[in-house]
N, C-alpha and C. Protein backbone atom coordinates (compact mmCIF):
# COMPACT_ATOMS: atom_id res chain seq x y z
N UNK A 1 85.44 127.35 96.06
CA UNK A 1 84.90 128.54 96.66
C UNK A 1 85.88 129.02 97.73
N UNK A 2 86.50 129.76 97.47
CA UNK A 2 87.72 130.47 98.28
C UNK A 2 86.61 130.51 99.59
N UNK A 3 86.98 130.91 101.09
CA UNK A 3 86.71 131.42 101.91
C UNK A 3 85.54 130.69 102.29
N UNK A 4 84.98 129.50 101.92
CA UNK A 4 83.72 128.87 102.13
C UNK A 4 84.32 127.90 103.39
N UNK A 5 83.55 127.24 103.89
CA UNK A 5 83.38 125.94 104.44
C UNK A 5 82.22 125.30 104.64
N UNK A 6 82.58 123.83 103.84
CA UNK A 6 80.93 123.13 104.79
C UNK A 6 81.87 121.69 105.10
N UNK A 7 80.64 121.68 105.89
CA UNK A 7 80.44 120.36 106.37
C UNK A 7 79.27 119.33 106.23
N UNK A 8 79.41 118.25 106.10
CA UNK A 8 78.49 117.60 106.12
C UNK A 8 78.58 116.25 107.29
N UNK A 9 77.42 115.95 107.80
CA UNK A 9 77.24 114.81 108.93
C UNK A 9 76.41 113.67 108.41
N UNK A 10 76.90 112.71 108.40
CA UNK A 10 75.74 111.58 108.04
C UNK A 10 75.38 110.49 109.31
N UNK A 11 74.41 111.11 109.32
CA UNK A 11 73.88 109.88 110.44
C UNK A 11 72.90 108.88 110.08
N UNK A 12 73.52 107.97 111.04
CA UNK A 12 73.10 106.83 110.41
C UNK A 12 71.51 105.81 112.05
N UNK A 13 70.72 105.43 111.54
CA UNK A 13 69.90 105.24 112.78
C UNK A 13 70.47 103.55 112.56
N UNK A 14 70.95 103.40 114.23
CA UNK A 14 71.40 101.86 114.41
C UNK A 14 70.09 100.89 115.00
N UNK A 15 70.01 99.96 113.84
CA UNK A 15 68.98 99.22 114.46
C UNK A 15 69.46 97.85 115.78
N UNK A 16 69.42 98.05 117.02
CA UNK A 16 70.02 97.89 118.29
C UNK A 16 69.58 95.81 118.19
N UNK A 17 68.51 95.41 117.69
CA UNK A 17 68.56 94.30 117.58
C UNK A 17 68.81 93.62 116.31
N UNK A 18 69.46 94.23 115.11
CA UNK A 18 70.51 93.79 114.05
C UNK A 18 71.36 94.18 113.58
N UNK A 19 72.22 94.77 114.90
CA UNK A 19 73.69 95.35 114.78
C UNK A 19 74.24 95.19 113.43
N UNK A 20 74.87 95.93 112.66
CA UNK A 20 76.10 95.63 111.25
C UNK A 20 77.37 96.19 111.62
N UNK A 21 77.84 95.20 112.89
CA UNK A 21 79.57 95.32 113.34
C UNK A 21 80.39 95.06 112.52
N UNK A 22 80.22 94.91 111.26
CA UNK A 22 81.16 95.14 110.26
C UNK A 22 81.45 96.31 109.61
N UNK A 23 80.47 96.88 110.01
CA UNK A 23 80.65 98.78 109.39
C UNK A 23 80.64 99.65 110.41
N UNK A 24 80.52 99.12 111.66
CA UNK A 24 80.19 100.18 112.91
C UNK A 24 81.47 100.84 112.53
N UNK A 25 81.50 102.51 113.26
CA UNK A 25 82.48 103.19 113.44
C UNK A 25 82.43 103.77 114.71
N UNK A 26 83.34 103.97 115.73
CA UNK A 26 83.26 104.28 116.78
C UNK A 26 83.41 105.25 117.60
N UNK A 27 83.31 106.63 117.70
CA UNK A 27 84.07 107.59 118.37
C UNK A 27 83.36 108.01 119.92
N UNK A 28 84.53 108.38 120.26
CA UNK A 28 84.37 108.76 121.78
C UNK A 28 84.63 110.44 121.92
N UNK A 29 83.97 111.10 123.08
CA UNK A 29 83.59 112.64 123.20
C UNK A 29 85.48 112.93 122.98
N UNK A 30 85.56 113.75 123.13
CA UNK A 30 86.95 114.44 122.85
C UNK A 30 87.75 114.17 124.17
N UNK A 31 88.85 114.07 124.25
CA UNK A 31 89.77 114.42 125.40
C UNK A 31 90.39 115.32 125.65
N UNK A 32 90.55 116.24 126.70
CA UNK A 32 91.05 117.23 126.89
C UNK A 32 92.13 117.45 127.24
N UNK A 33 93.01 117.97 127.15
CA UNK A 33 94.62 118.18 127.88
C UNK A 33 94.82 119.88 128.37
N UNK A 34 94.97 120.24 129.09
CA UNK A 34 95.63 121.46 129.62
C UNK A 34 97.14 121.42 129.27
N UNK A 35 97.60 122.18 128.46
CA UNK A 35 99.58 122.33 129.14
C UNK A 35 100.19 123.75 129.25
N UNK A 36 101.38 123.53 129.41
CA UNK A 36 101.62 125.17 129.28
C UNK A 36 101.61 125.67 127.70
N UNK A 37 102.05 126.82 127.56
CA UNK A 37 101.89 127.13 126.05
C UNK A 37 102.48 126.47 125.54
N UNK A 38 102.72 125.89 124.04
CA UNK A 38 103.52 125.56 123.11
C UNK A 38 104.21 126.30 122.93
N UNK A 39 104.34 127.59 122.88
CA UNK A 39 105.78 128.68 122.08
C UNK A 39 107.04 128.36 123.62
N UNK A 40 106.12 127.72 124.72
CA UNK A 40 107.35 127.67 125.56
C UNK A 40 108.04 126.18 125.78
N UNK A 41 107.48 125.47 125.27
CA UNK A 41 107.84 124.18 125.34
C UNK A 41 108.84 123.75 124.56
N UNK A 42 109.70 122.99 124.89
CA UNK A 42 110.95 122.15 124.14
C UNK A 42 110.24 121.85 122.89
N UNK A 43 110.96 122.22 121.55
CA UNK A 43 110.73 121.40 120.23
C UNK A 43 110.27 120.11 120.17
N UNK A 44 110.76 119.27 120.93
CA UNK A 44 110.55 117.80 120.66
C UNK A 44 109.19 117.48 121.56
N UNK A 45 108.91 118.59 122.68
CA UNK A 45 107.21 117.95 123.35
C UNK A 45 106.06 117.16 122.76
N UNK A 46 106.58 115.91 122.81
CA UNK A 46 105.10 115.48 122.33
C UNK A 46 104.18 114.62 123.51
N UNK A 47 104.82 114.81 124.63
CA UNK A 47 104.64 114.15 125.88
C UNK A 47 102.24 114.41 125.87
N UNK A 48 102.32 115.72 125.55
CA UNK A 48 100.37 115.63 125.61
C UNK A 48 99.93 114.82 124.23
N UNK A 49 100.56 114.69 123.46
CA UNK A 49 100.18 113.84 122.11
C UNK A 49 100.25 112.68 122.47
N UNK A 50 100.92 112.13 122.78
CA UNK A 50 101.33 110.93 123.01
C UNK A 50 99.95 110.53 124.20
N UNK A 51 100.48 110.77 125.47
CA UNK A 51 99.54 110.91 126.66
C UNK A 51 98.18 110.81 125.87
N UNK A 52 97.84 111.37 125.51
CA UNK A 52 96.04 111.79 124.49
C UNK A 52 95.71 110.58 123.28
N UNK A 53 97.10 110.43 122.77
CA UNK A 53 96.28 108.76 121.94
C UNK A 53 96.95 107.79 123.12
N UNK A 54 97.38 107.78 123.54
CA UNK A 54 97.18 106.25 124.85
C UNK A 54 95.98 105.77 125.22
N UNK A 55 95.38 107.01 125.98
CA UNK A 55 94.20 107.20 126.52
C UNK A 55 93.16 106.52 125.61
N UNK A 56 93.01 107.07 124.29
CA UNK A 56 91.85 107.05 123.51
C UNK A 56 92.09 105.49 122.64
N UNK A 57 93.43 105.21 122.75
CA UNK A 57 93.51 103.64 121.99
C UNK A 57 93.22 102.75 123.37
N UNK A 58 92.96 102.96 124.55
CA UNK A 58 92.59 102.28 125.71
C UNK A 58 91.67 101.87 125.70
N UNK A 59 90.95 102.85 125.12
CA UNK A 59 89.35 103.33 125.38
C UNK A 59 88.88 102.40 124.30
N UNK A 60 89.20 102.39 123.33
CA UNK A 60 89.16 101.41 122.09
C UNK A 60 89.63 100.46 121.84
N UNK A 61 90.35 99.80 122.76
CA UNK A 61 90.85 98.33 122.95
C UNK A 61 92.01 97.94 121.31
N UNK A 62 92.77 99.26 121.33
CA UNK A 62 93.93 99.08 119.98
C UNK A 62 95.10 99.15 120.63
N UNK A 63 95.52 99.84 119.56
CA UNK A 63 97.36 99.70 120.07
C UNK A 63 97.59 100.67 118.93
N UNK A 64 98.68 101.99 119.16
CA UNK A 64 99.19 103.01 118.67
C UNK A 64 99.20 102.62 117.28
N UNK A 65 99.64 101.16 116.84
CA UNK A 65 100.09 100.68 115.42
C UNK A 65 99.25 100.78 114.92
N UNK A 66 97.98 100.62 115.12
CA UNK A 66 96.65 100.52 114.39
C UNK A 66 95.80 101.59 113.91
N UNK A 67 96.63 102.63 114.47
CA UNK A 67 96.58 104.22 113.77
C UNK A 67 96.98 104.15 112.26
N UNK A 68 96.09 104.31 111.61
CA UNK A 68 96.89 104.16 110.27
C UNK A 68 96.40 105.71 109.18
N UNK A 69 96.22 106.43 110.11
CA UNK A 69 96.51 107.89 109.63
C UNK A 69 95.72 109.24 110.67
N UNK A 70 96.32 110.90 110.45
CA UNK A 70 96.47 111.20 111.88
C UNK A 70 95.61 112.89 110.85
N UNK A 71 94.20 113.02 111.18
CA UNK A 71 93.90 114.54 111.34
C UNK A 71 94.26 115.80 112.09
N UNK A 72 95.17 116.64 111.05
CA UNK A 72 95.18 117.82 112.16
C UNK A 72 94.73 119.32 112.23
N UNK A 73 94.32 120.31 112.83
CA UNK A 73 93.61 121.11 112.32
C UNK A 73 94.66 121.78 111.55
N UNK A 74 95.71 121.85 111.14
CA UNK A 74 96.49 122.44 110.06
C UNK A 74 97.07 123.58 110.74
N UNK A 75 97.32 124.24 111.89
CA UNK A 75 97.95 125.40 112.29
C UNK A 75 99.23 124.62 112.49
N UNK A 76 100.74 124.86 112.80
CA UNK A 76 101.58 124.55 112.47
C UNK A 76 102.91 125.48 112.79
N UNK A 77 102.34 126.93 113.99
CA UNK A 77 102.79 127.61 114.46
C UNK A 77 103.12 127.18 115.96
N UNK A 78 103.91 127.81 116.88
CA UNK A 78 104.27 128.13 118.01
C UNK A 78 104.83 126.98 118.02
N UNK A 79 105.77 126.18 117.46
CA UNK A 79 106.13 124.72 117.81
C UNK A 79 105.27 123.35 117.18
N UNK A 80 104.29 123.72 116.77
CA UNK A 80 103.05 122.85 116.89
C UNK A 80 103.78 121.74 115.75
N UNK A 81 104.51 122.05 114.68
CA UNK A 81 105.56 121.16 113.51
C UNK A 81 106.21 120.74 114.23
N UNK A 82 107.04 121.31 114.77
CA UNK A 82 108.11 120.53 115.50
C UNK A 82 107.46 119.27 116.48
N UNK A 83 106.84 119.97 116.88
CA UNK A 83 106.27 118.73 117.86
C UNK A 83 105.31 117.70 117.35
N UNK A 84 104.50 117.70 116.44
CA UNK A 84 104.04 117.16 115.54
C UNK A 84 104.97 116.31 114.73
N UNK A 85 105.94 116.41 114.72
CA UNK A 85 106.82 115.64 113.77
C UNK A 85 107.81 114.57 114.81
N UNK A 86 107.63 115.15 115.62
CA UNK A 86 108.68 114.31 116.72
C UNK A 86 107.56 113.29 117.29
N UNK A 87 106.13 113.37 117.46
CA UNK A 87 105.31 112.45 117.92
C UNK A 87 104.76 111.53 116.60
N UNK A 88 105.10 112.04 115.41
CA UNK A 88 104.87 110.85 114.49
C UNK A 88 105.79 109.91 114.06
N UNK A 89 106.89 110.65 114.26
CA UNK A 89 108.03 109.87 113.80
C UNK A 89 108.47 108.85 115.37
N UNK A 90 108.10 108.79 115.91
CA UNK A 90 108.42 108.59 117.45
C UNK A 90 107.88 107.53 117.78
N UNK A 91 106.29 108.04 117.41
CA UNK A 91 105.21 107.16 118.13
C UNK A 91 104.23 106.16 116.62
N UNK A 92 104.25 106.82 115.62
CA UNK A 92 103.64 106.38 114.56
C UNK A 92 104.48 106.49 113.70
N UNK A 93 105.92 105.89 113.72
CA UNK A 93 106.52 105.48 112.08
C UNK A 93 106.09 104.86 111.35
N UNK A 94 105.41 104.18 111.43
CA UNK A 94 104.57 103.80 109.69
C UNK A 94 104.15 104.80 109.37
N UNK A 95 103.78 105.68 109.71
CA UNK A 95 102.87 107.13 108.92
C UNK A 95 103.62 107.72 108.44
N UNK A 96 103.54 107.82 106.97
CA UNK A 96 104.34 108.84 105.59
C UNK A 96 103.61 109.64 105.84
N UNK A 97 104.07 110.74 106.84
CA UNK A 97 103.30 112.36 106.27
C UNK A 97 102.73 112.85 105.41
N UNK A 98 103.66 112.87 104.34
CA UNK A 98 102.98 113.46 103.10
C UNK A 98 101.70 112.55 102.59
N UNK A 99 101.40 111.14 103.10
CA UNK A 99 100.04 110.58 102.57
C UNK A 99 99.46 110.14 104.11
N UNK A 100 99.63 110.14 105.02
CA UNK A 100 98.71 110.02 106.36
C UNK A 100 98.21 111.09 107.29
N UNK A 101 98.97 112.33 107.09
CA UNK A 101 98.85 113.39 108.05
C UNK A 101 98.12 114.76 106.88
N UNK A 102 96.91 114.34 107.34
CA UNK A 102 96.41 115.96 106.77
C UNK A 102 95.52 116.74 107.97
N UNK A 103 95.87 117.93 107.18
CA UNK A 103 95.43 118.99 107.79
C UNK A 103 94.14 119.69 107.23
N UNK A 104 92.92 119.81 108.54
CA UNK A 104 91.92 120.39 107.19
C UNK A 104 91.66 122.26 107.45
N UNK A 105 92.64 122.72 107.86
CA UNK A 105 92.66 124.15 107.97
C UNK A 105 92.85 124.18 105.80
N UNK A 106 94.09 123.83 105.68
CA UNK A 106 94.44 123.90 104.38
C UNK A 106 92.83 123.76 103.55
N UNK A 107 91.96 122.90 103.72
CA UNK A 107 90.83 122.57 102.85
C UNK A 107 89.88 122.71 103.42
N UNK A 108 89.73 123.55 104.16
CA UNK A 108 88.25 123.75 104.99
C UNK A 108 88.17 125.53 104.99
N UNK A 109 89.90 125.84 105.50
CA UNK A 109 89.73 127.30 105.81
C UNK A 109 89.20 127.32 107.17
N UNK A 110 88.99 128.99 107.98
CA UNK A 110 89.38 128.68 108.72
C UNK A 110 87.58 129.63 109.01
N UNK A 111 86.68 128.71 110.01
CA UNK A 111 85.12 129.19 109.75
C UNK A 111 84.26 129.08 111.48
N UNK A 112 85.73 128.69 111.75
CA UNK A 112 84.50 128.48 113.73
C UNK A 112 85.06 127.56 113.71
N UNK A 113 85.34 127.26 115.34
CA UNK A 113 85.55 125.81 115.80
C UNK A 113 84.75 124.36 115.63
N UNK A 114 83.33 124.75 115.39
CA UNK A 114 82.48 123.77 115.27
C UNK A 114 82.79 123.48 113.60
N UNK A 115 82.95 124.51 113.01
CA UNK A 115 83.07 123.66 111.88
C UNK A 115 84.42 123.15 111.72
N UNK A 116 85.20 123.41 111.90
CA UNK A 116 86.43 123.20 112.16
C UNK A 116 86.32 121.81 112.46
N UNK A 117 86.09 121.38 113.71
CA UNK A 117 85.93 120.37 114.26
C UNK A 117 85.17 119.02 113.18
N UNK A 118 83.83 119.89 112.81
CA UNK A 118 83.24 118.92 112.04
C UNK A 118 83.59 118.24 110.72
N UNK A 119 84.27 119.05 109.89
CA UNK A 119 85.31 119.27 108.74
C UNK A 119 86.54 117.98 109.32
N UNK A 120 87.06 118.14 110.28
CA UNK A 120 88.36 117.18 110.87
C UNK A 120 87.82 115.74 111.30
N UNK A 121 86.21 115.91 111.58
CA UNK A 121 85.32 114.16 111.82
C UNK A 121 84.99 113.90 110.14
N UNK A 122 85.03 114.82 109.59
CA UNK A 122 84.62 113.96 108.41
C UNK A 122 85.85 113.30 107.34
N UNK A 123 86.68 114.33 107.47
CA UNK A 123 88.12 113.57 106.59
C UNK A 123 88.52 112.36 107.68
N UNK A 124 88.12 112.27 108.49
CA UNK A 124 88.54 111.18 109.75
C UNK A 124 87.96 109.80 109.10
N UNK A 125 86.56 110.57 108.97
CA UNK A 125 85.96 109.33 108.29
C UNK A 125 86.29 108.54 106.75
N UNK A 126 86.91 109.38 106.22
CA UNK A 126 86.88 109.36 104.46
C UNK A 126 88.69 108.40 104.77
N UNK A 127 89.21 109.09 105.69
CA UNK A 127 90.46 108.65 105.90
C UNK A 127 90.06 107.22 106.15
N UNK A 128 89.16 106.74 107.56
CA UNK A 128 89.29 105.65 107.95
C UNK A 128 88.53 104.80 106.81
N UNK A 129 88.05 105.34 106.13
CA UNK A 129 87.21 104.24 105.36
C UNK A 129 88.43 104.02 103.87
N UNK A 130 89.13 104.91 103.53
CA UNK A 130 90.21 104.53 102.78
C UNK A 130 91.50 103.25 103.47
N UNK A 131 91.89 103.83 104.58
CA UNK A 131 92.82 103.00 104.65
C UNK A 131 92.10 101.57 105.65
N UNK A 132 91.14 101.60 105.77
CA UNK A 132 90.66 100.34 106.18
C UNK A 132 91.01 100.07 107.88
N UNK A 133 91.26 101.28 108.66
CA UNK A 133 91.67 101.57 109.94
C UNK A 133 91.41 102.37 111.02
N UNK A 134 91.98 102.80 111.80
CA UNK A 134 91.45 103.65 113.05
C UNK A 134 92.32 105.10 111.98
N UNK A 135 91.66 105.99 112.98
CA UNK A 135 92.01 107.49 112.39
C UNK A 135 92.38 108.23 113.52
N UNK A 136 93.73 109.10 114.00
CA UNK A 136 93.52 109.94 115.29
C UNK A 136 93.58 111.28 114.71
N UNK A 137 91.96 112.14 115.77
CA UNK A 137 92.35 113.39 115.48
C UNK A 137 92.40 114.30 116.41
N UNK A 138 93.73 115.68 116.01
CA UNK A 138 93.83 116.46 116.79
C UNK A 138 93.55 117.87 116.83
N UNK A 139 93.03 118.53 117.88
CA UNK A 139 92.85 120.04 117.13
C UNK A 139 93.72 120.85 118.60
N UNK A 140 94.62 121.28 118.14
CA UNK A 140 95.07 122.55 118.83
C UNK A 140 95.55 123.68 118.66
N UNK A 141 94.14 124.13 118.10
CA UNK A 141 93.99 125.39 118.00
C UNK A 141 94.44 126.88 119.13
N UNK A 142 94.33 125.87 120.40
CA UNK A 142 94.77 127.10 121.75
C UNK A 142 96.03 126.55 121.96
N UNK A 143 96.82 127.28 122.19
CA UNK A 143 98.30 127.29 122.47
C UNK A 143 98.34 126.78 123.74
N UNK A 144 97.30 126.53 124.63
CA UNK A 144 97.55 125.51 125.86
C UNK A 144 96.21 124.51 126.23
N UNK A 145 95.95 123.94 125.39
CA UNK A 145 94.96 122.97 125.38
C UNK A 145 95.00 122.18 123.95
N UNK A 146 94.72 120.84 123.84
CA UNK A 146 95.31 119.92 122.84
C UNK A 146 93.67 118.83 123.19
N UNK A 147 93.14 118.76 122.01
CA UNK A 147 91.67 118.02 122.23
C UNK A 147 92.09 116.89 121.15
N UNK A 148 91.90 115.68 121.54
CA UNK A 148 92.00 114.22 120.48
C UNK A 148 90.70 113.55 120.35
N UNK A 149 90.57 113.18 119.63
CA UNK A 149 89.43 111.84 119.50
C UNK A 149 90.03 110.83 118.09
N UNK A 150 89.47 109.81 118.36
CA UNK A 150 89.65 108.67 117.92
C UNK A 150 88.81 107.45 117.06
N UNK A 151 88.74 107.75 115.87
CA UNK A 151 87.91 107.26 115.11
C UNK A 151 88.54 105.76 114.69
N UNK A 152 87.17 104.41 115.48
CA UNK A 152 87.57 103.30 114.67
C UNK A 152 86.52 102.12 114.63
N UNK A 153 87.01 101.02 114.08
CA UNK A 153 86.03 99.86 114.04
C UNK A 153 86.24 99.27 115.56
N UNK A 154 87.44 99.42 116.21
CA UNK A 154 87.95 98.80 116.91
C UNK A 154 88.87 97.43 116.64
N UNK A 155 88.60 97.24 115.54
CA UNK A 155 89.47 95.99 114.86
C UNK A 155 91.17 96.30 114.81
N UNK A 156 91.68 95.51 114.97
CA UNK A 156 93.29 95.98 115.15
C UNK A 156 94.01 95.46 113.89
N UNK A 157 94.94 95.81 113.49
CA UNK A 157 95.82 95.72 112.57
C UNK A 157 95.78 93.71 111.90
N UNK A 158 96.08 93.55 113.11
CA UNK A 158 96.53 92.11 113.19
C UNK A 158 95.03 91.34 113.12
N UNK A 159 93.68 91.61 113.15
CA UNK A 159 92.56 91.31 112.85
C UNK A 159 92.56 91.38 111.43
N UNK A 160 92.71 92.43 110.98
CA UNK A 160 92.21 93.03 109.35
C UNK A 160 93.30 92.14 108.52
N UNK A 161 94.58 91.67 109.11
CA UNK A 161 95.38 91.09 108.44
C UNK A 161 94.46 89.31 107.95
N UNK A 162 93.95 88.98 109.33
CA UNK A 162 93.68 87.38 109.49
C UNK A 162 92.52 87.49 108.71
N UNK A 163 91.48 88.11 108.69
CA UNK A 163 90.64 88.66 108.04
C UNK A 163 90.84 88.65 106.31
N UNK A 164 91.45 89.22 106.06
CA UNK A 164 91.86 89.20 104.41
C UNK A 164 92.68 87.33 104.03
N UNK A 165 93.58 87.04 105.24
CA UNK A 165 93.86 85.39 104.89
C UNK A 165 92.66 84.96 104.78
N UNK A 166 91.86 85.08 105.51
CA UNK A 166 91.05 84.18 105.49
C UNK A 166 89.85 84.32 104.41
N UNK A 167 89.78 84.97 103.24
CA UNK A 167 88.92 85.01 102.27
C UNK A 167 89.18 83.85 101.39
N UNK A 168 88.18 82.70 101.43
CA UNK A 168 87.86 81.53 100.25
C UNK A 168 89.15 81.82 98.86
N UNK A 169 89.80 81.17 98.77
CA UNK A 169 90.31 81.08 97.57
C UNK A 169 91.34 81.83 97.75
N UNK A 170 92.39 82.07 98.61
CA UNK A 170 93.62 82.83 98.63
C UNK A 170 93.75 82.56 99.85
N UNK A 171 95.67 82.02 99.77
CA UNK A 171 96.59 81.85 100.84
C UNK A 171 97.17 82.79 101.33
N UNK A 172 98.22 82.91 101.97
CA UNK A 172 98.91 83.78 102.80
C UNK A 172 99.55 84.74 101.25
N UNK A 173 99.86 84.05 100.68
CA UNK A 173 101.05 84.69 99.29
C UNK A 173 100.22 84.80 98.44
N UNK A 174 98.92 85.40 98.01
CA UNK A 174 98.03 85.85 97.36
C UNK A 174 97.50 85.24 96.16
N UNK A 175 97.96 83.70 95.95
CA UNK A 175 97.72 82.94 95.16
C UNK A 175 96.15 82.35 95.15
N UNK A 176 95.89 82.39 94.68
CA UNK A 176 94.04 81.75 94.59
C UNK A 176 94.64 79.86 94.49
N UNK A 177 94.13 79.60 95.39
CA UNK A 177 93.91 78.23 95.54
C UNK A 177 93.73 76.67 94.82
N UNK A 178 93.14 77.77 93.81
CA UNK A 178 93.13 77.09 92.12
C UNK A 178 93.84 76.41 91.60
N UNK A 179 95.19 77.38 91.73
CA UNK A 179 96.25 77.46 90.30
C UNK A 179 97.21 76.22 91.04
């Protein structure tokens, strides 16, 4: 449907005395950044990107590595590529662009900020539940304000690793125990 957008929200009711911290997902309200415009900033600025997932992997007790893919609202003007590319390659080299960095302007279109927004929590989610990780997302849509949030289990890289050793019947080198 050309020109459409939806969204969808699934909420889920947490029962508080039989937590399932194996599926929790975690997000925190948005963070805000003020800067000057982007069309005036050096190409390589990624100094509020950067600054904005520090903050939010703090907040979540990770580490930048454990980003294992990055929502963006898909505008890609006034610098916003350039600088976008200098904070992934910089700060998140494990992330192959072409399979970690999407944009949901491209697949949402472009329908209000709220949906906008809501559209960018839900591939957040589809993302984190594919790659088995935290998700960062960004929307800067205003040429001097940059909003992040941070979708995760809180589990870190190096958890999910010990985690998979440690399944019954397989060693470090993926051999079943058996053979």
């Amino acid at each position: 449907m050309v020109g459409e957008s939806i969204a969808v929200l699934h909420l889920q009711r947490v029962d508080h005395a039989n937590p399932d911290n194996e599926s929790s997902w975690t997000i925190y309200p948005a963070i805000t950044r003020e800067h000057s415009p982007r069309a005036l900033q050096p190409r390589k600025s990624s100094d509020d990107l950067q600054q904005l997932a520090e903050t939010l992997c703090e907040q979540m007790g990770i580490k930048p590595g454990d980003i294992q893919a990055l929502i963006i609202d898909g505008h890609l003007h006034d610098r916003r590529l350039e600088q976008l590319s200098d904070y992934v390659s910089t700060q998140l080299p494990h992330l192959v662009p072409s399979e970690h960095v999407a944009g949901q302007a491209l697949l949402a279109g472009e329908r209000g900020k709220s949906a906008s927004q809501m559209t960018s929590l839900a591939l957040a989610f589809h993302a984190a539940k594919a790659q088995d990780g935290s998700v960062l997302i960004f929307d800067r849509h205003s040429p001097t304000q940059t909003q992040a949030w941070l979708l995760s289990t809180g589990k870190t890289m190096a958890q999910t690793e010990d985690e998979v050793n440690a399944q019954p019947g397989f060693n470090q080198s993926a051999e079943t125990s058996d053979s």
